[in-house]
N, C-alpha and C. Protein backbone atom coordinates (compact mmCIF):
# COMPACT_ATOMS: atom_id res chain seq x y z
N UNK A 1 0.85 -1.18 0.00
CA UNK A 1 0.00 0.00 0.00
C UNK A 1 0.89 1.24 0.00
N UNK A 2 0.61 1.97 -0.92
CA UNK A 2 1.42 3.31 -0.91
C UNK A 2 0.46 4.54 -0.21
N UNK A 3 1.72 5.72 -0.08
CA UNK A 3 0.73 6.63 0.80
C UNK A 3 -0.77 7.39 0.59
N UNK A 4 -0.93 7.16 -0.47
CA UNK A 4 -2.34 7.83 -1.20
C UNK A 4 -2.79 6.83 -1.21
N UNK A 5 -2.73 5.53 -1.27
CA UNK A 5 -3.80 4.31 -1.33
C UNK A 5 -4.05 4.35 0.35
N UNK A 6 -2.92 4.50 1.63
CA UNK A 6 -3.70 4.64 2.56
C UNK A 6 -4.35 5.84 2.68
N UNK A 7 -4.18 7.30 2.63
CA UNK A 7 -4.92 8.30 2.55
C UNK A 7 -6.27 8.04 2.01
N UNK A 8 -6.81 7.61 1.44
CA UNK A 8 -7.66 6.92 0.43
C UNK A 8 -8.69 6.59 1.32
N UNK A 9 -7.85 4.93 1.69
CA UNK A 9 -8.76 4.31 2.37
C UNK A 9 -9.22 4.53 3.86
N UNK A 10 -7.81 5.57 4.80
CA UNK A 10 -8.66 5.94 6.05
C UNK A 10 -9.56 7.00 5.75
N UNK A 11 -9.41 7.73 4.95
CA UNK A 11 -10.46 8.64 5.22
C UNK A 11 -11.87 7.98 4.50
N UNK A 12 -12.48 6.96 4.36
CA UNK A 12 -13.24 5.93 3.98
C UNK A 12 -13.65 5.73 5.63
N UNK A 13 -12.81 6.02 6.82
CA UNK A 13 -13.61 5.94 8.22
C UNK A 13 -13.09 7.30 8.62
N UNK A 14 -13.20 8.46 8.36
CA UNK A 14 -12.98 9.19 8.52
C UNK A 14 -14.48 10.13 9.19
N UNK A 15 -15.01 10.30 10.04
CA UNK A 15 -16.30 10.93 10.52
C UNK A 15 -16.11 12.00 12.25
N UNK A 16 -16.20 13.41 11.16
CA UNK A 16 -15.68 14.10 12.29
C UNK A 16 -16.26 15.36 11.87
N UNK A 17 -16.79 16.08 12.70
CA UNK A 17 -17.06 17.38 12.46
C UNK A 17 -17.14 18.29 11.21
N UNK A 18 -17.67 18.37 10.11
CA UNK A 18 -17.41 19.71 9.17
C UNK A 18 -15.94 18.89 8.31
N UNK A 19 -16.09 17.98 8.24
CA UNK A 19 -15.17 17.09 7.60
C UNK A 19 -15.21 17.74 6.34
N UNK A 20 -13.95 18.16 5.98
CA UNK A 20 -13.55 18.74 4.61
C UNK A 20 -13.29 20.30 4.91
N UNK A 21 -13.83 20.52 6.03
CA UNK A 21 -13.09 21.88 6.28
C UNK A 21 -13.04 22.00 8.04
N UNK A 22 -11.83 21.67 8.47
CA UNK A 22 -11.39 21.28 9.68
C UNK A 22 -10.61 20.74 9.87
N UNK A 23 -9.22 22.07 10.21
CA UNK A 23 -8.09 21.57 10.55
C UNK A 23 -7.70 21.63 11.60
N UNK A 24 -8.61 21.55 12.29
CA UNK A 24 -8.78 21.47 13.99
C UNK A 24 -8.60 20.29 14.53
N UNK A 25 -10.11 20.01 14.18
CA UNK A 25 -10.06 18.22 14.42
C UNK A 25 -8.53 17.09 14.04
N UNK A 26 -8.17 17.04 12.79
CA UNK A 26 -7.16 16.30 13.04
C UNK A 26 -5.78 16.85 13.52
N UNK A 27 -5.95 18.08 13.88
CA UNK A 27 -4.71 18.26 14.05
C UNK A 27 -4.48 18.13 15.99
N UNK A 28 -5.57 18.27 16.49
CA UNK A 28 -5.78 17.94 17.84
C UNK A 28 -5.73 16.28 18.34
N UNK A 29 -5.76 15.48 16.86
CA UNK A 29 -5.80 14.36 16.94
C UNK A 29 -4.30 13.68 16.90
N UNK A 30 -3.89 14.33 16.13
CA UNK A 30 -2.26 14.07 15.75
C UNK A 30 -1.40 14.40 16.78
N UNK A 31 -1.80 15.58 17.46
CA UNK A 31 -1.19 16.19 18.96
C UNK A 31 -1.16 14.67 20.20
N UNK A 32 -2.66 14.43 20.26
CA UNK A 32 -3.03 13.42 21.27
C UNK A 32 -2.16 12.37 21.25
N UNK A 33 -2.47 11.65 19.59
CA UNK A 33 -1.81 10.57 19.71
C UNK A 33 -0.29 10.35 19.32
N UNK A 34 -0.09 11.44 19.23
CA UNK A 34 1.77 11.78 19.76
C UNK A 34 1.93 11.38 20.87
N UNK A 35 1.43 12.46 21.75
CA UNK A 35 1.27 12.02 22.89
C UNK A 35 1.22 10.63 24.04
N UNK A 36 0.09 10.23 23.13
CA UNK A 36 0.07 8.51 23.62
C UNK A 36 1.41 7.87 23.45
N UNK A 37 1.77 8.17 22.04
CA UNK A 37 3.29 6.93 21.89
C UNK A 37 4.17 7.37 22.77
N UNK A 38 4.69 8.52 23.10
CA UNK A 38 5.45 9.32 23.96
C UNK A 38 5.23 8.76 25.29
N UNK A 39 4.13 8.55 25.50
CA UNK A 39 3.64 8.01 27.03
C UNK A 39 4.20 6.91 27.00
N UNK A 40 3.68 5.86 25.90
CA UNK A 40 3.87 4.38 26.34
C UNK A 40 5.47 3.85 26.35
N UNK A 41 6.23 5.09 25.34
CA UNK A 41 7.53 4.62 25.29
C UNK A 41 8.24 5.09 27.09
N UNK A 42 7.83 6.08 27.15
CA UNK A 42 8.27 6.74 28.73
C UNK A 42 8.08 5.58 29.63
N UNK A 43 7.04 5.09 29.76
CA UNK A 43 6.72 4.11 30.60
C UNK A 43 7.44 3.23 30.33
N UNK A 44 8.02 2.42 29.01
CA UNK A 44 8.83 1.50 28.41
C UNK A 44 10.29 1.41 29.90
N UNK A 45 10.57 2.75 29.56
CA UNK A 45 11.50 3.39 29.85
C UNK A 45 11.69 2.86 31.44
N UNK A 46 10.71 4.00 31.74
CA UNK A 46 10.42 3.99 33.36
C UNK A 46 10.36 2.78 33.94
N UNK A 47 9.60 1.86 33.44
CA UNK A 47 9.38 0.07 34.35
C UNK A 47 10.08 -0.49 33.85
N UNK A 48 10.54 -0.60 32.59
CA UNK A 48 11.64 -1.64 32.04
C UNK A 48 12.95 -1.50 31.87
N UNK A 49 13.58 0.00 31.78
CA UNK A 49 14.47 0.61 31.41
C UNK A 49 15.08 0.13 29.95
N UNK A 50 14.12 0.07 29.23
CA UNK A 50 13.92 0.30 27.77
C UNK A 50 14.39 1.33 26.92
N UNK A 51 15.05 0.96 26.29
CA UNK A 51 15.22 2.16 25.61
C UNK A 51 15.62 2.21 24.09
N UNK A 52 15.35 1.34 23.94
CA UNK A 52 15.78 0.57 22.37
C UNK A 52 14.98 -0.38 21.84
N UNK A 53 14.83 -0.61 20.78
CA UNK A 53 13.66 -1.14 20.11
C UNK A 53 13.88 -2.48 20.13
N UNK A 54 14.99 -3.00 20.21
CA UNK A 54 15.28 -4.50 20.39
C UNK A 54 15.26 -4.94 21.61
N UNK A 55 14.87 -4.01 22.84
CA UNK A 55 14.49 -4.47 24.27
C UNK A 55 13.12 -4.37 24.27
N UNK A 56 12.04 -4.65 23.21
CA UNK A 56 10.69 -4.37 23.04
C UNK A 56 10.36 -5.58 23.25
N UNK A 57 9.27 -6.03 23.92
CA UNK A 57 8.50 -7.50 23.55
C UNK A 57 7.44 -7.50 22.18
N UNK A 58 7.28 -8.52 22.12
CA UNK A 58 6.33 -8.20 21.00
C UNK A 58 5.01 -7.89 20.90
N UNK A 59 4.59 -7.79 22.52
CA UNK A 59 3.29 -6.95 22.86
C UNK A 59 3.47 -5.87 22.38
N UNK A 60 4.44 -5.35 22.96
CA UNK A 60 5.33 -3.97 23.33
C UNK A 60 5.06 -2.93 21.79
N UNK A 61 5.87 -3.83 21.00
CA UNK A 61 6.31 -3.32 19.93
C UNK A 61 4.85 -3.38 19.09
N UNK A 62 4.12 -4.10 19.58
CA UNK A 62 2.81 -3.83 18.74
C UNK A 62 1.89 -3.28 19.31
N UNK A 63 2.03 -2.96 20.24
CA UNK A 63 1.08 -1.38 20.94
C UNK A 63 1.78 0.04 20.28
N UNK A 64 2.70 -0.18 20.16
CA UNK A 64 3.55 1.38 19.55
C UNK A 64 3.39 1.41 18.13
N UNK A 65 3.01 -0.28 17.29
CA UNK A 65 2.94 -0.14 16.26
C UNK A 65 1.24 0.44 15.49
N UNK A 66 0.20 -0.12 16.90
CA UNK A 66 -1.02 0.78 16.59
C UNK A 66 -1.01 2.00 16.95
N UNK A 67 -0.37 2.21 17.98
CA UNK A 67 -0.34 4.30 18.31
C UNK A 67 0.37 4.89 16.61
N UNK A 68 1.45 4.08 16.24
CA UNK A 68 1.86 4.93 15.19
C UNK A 68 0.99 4.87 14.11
N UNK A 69 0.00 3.95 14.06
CA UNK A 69 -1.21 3.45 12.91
C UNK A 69 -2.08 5.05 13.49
N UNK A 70 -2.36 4.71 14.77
CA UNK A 70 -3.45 6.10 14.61
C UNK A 70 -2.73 7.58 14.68
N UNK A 71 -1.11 7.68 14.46
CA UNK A 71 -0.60 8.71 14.27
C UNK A 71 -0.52 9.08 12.60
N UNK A 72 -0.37 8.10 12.12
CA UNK A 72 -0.60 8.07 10.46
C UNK A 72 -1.91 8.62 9.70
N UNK A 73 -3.00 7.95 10.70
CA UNK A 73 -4.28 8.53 10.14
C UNK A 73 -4.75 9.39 10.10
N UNK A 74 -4.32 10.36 11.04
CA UNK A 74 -4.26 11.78 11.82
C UNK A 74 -3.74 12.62 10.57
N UNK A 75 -2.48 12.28 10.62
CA UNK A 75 -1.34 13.10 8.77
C UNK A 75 -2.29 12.93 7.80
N UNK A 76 -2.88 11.65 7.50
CA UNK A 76 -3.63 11.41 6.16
C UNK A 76 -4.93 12.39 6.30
N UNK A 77 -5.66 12.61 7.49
CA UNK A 77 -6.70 13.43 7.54
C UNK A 77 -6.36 14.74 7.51
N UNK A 78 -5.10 15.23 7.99
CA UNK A 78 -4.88 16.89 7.98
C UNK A 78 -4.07 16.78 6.77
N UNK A 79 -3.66 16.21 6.19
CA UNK A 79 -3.20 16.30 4.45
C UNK A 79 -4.38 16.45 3.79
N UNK A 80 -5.43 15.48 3.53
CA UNK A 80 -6.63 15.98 3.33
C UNK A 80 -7.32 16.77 3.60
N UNK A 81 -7.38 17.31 4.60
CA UNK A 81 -7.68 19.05 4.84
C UNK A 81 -7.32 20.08 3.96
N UNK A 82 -6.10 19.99 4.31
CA UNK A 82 -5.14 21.03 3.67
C UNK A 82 -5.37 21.01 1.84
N UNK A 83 -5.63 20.16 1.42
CA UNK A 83 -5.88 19.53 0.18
C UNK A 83 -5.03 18.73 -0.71
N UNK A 84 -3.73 18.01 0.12
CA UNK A 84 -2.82 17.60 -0.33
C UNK A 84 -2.57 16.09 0.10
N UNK A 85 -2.54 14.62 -1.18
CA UNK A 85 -2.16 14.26 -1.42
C UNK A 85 -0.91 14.03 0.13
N UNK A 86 -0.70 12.68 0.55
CA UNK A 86 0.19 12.27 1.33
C UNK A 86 1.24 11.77 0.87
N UNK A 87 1.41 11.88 -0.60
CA UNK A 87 2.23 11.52 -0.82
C UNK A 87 3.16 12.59 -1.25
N UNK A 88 2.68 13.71 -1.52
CA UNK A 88 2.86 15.07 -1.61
C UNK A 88 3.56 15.18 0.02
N UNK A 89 3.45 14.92 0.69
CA UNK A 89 3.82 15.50 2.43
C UNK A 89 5.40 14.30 2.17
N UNK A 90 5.08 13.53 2.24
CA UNK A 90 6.27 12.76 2.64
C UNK A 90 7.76 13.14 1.37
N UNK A 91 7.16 13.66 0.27
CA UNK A 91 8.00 13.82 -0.94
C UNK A 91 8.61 15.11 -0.19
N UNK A 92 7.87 15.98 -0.15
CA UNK A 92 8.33 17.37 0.41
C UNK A 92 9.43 17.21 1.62
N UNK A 93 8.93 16.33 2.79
CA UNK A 93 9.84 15.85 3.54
C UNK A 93 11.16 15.78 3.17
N UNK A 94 11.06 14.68 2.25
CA UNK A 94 12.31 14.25 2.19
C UNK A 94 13.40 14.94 1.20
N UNK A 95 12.83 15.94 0.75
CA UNK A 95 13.83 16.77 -0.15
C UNK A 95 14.01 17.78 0.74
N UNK A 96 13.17 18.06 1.90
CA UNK A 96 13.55 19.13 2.77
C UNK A 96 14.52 18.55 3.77
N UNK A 97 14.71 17.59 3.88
CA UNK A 97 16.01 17.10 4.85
C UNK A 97 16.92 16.15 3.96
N UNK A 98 17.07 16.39 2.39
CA UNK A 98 18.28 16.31 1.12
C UNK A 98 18.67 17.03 1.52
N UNK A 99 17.73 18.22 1.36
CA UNK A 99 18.63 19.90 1.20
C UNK A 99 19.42 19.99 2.29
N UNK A 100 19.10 19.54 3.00
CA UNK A 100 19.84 20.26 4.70
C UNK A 100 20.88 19.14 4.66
N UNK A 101 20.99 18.00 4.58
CA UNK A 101 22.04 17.30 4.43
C UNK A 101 23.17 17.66 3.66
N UNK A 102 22.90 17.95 2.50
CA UNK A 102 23.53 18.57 1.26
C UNK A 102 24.19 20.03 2.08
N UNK A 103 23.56 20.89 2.67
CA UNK A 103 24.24 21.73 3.00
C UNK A 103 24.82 21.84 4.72
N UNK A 104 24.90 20.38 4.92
CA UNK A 104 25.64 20.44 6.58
C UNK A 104 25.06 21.09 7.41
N UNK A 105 23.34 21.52 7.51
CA UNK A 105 22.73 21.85 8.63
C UNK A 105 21.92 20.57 9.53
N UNK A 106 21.71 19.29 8.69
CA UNK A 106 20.81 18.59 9.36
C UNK A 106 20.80 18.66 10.71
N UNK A 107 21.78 19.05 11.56
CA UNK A 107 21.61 18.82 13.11
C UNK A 107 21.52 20.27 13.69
N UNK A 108 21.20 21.14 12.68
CA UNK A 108 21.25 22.73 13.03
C UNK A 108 19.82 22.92 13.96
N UNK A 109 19.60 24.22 14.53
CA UNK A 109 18.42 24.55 14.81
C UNK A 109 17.54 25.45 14.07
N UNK A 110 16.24 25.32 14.03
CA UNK A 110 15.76 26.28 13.35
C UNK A 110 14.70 25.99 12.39
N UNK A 111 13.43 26.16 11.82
CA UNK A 111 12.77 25.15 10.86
C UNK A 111 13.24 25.86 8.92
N UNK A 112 14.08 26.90 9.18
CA UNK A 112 14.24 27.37 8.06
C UNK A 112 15.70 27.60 8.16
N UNK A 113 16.61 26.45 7.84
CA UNK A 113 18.02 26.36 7.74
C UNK A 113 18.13 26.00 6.62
């Protein structure tokens, strides 16, 4: 599945407020479930002293692998907002951290280096 075939198909369960104009909703959604993975890895951390992906069980690693499922769906719905194609977001990405590689800022600060 490529990124517009999932864009596609989550927003196929996509049911939220003024859907098609509301970049509220997913973007409060994308916040949250940041959040969540952040939590569960902390906790990883905290009770297991985890800290690496190969000290994961395979519960483990598949609870972080649905938080990042509903962190994905979140991008695909505020890409769709915005009116753009997810595959459009991830392309842009990655020529925006070429460029910075290419010019020896990748570890700089700043969102416009």
């Amino acid at each position: 599945m490529n990124f517009n075939e999932y864009q596609h198909a989550a927003l196929q369960t996509a049911d939220y407020p003024e859907k098609g104009r509301n970049l509220i909703y997913p973007a409060l959604g994308l916040a949250g479930e940041a959040g969540e993975v952040v939590d569960k890895i902390k906790k990883y951390w905290r009770n297991d002293g985890i800290t690496a992906g190969e000290q994961l069980t395979d519960e483990q690693r598949h609870e972080l692998v649905r938080e990042l499922g509903d962190l994905e769906w979140y991008c695909a719905a505020l890409s769709s907002e915005l009116g753009v194609p997810l595959e459009l977001v991830a392309e842009v990405n990655i020529k925006k951290l070429q460029d910075r590689r290419a010019r020896g800022v990748i570890k700089s600060e700043g969102d416009n280096r």
